[in-house]
C-alpha atoms as a PDB file:
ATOM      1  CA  UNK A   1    -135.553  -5.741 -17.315  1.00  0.00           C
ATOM      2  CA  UNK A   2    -138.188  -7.909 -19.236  1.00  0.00           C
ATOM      3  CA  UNK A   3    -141.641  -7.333 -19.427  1.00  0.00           C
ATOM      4  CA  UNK A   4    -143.352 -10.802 -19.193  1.00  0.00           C
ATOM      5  CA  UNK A   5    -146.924 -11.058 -19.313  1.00  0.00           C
ATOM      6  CA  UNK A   6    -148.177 -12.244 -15.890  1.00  0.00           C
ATOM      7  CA  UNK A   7    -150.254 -15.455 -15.788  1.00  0.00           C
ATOM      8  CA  UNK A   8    -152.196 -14.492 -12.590  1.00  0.00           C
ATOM      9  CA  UNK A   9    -153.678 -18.159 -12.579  1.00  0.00           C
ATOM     10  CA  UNK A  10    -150.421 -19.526 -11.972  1.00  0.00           C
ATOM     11  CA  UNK A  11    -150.033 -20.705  -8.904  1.00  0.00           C
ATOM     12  CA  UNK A  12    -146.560 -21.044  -8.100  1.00  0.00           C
ATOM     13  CA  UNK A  13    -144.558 -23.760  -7.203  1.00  0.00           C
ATOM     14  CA  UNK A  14    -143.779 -24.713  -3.291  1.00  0.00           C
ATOM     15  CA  UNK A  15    -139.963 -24.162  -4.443  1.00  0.00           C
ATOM     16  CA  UNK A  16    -140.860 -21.114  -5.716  1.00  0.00           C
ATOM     17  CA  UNK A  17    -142.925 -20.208  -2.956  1.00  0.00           C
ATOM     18  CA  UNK A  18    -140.454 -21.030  -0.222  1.00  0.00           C
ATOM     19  CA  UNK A  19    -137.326 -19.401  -1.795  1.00  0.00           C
ATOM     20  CA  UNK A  20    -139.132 -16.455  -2.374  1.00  0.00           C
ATOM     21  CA  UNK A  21    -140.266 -16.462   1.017  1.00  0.00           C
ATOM     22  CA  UNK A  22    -136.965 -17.965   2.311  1.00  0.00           C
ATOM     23  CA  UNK A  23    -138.687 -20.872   3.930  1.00  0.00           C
ATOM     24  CA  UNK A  24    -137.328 -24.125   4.622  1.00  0.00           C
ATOM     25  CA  UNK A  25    -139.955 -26.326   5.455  1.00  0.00           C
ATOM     26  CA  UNK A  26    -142.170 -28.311   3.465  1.00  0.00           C
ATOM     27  CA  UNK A  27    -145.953 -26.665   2.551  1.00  0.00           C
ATOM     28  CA  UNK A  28    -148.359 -28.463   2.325  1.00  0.00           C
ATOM     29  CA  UNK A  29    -150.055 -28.243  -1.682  1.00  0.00           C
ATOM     30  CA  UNK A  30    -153.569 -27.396  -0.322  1.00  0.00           C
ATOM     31  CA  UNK A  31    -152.703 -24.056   1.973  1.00  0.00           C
ATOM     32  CA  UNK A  32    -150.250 -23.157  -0.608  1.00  0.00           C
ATOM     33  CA  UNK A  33    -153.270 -22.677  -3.138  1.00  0.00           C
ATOM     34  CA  UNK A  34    -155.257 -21.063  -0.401  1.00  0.00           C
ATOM     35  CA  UNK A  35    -152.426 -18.345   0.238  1.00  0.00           C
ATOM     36  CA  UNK A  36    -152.252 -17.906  -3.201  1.00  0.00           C
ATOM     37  CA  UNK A  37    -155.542 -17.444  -4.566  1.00  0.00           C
ATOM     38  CA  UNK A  38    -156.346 -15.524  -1.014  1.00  0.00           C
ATOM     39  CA  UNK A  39    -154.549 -12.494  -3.294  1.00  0.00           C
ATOM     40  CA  UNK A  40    -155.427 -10.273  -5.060  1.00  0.00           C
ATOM     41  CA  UNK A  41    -154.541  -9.575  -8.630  1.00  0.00           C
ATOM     42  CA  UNK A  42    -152.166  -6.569  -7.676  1.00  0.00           C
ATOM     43  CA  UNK A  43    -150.720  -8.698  -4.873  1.00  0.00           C
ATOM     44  CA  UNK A  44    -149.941 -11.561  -7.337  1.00  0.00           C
ATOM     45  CA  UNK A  45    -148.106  -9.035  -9.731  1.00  0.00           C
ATOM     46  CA  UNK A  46    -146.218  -7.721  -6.946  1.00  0.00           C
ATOM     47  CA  UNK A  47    -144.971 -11.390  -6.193  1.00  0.00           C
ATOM     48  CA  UNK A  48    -144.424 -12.170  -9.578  1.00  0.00           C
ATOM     49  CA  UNK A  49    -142.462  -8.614 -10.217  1.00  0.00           C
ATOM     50  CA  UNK A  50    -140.080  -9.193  -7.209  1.00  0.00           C
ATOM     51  CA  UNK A  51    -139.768 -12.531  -7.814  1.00  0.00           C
ATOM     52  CA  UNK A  52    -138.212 -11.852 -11.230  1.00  0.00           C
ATOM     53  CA  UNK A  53    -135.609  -9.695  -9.452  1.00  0.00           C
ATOM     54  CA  UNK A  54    -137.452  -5.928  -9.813  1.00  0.00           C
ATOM     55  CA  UNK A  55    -136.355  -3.434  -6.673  1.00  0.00           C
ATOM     56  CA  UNK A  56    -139.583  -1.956  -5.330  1.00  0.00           C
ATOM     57  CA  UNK A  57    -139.181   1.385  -6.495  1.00  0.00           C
ATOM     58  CA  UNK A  58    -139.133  -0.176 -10.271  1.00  0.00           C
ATOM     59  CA  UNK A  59    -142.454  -2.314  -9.546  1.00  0.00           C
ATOM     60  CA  UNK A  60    -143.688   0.893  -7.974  1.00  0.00           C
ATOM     61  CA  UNK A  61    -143.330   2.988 -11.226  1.00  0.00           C
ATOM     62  CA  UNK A  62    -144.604   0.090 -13.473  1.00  0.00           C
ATOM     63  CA  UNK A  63    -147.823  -0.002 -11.197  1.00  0.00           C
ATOM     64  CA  UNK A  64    -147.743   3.659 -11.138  1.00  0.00           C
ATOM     65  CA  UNK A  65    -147.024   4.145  -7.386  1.00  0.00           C
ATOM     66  CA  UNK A  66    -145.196   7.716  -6.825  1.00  0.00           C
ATOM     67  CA  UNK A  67    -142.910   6.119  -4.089  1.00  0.00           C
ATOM     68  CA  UNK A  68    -141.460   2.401  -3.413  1.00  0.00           C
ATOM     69  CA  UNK A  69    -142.854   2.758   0.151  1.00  0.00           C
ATOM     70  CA  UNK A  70    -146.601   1.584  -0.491  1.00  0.00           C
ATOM     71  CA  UNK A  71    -145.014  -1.805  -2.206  1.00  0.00           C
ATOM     72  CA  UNK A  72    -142.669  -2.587   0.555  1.00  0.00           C
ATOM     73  CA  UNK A  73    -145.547  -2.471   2.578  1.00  0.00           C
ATOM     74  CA  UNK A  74    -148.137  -4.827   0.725  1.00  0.00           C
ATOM     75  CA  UNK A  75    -145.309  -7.085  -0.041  1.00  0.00           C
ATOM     76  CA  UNK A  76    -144.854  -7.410   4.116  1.00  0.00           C
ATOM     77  CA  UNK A  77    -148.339  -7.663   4.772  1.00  0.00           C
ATOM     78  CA  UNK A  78    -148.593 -10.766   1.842  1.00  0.00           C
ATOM     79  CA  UNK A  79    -145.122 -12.450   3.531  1.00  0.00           C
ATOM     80  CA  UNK A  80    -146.984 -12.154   7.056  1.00  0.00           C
ATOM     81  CA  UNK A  81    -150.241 -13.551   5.402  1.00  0.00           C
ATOM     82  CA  UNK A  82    -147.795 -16.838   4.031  1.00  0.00           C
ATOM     83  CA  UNK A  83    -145.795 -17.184   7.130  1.00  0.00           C
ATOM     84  CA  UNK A  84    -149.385 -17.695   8.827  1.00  0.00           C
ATOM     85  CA  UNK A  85    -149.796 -20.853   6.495  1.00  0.00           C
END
Protein backbone atom coordinates (compact mmCIF):
# COMPACT_ATOMS: atom_id res chain seq x y z
CA UNK A 1 0.00 0.00 0.00
CA UNK A 2 1.29 3.63 -0.70
CA UNK A 3 1.55 6.25 1.62
CA UNK A 4 0.46 9.47 -0.23
CA UNK A 5 0.45 12.62 1.48
CA UNK A 6 -3.18 13.79 1.85
CA UNK A 7 -4.09 17.20 0.39
CA UNK A 8 -7.00 17.85 2.84
CA UNK A 9 -7.92 21.02 0.66
CA UNK A 10 -8.77 18.93 -2.11
CA UNK A 11 -12.03 18.77 -2.70
CA UNK A 12 -12.82 15.92 -4.72
CA UNK A 13 -14.31 15.54 -7.86
CA UNK A 14 -18.32 14.82 -8.31
CA UNK A 15 -17.00 11.50 -10.17
CA UNK A 16 -15.05 10.84 -7.43
CA UNK A 17 -17.55 11.69 -5.04
CA UNK A 18 -20.35 9.65 -6.54
CA UNK A 19 -18.37 6.40 -7.21
CA UNK A 20 -17.14 6.45 -3.94
CA UNK A 21 -20.45 6.91 -2.68
CA UNK A 22 -22.01 4.74 -5.46
CA UNK A 23 -24.31 7.48 -6.58
CA UNK A 24 -25.74 7.95 -9.84
CA UNK A 25 -27.12 11.19 -10.05
CA UNK A 26 -25.71 14.38 -10.84
CA UNK A 27 -24.50 16.81 -7.60
CA UNK A 28 -24.76 19.81 -7.80
CA UNK A 29 -20.84 21.70 -7.46
CA UNK A 30 -22.03 24.00 -4.59
CA UNK A 31 -23.44 21.18 -1.90
CA UNK A 32 -20.67 19.03 -3.00
CA UNK A 33 -18.16 21.68 -1.44
CA UNK A 34 -20.46 22.09 1.48
CA UNK A 35 -20.38 18.20 2.27
CA UNK A 36 -16.93 18.32 1.88
CA UNK A 37 -15.56 21.04 3.79
CA UNK A 38 -18.56 20.18 6.48
CA UNK A 39 -15.59 17.42 7.53
CA UNK A 40 -13.36 17.24 9.49
CA UNK A 41 -9.71 16.65 8.89
CA UNK A 42 -9.87 12.94 10.23
CA UNK A 43 -13.07 12.44 8.24
CA UNK A 44 -11.35 13.66 5.01
CA UNK A 45 -8.39 11.14 5.61
CA UNK A 46 -10.74 8.46 6.18
CA UNK A 47 -12.33 9.23 2.65
CA UNK A 48 -9.22 9.68 1.07
CA UNK A 49 -7.71 6.26 2.78
CA UNK A 50 -10.72 4.13 1.58
CA UNK A 51 -10.93 5.71 -1.43
CA UNK A 52 -7.42 4.55 -2.37
CA UNK A 53 -8.58 0.98 -1.69
CA UNK A 54 -7.36 0.59 2.32
CA UNK A 55 -9.79 -2.10 4.35
CA UNK A 56 -10.80 -0.37 7.58
CA UNK A 57 -8.86 -2.29 9.86
CA UNK A 58 -5.57 -0.96 7.84
CA UNK A 59 -6.85 2.84 8.05
CA UNK A 60 -7.63 1.96 11.64
CA UNK A 61 -3.96 1.03 12.53
CA UNK A 62 -2.50 3.95 10.43
CA UNK A 63 -4.79 6.37 12.55
CA UNK A 64 -3.97 4.36 15.50
CA UNK A 65 -7.48 2.96 16.22
CA UNK A 66 -7.14 -0.53 18.25
CA UNK A 67 -10.13 -2.01 16.22
CA UNK A 68 -11.65 -1.37 12.52
CA UNK A 69 -15.05 -0.91 14.25
CA UNK A 70 -14.78 2.94 15.22
CA UNK A 71 -13.90 3.65 11.26
CA UNK A 72 -16.72 1.69 9.87
CA UNK A 73 -18.71 3.74 11.92
CA UNK A 74 -17.53 7.42 11.06
CA UNK A 75 -17.27 6.35 7.53
CA UNK A 76 -21.38 5.54 7.81
CA UNK A 77 -22.14 8.49 9.63
CA UNK A 78 -20.05 10.77 6.67
CA UNK A 79 -22.02 8.50 3.73
CA UNK A 80 -25.41 9.39 5.66
CA UNK A 81 -24.20 13.09 5.98
CA UNK A 82 -23.61 12.97 1.70
CA UNK A 83 -26.67 11.02 0.92
CA UNK A 84 -28.50 14.05 2.79
CA UNK A 85 -27.00 16.40 -0.01
Amino acid sequence: MKDTLLDLDHIPTMEELRAYFRRDESLDPEKSNQFWNSLSDEDKQLFFYSMEGMTRQQIADKLGYKTHSAITKRLTTTRAEFYKV
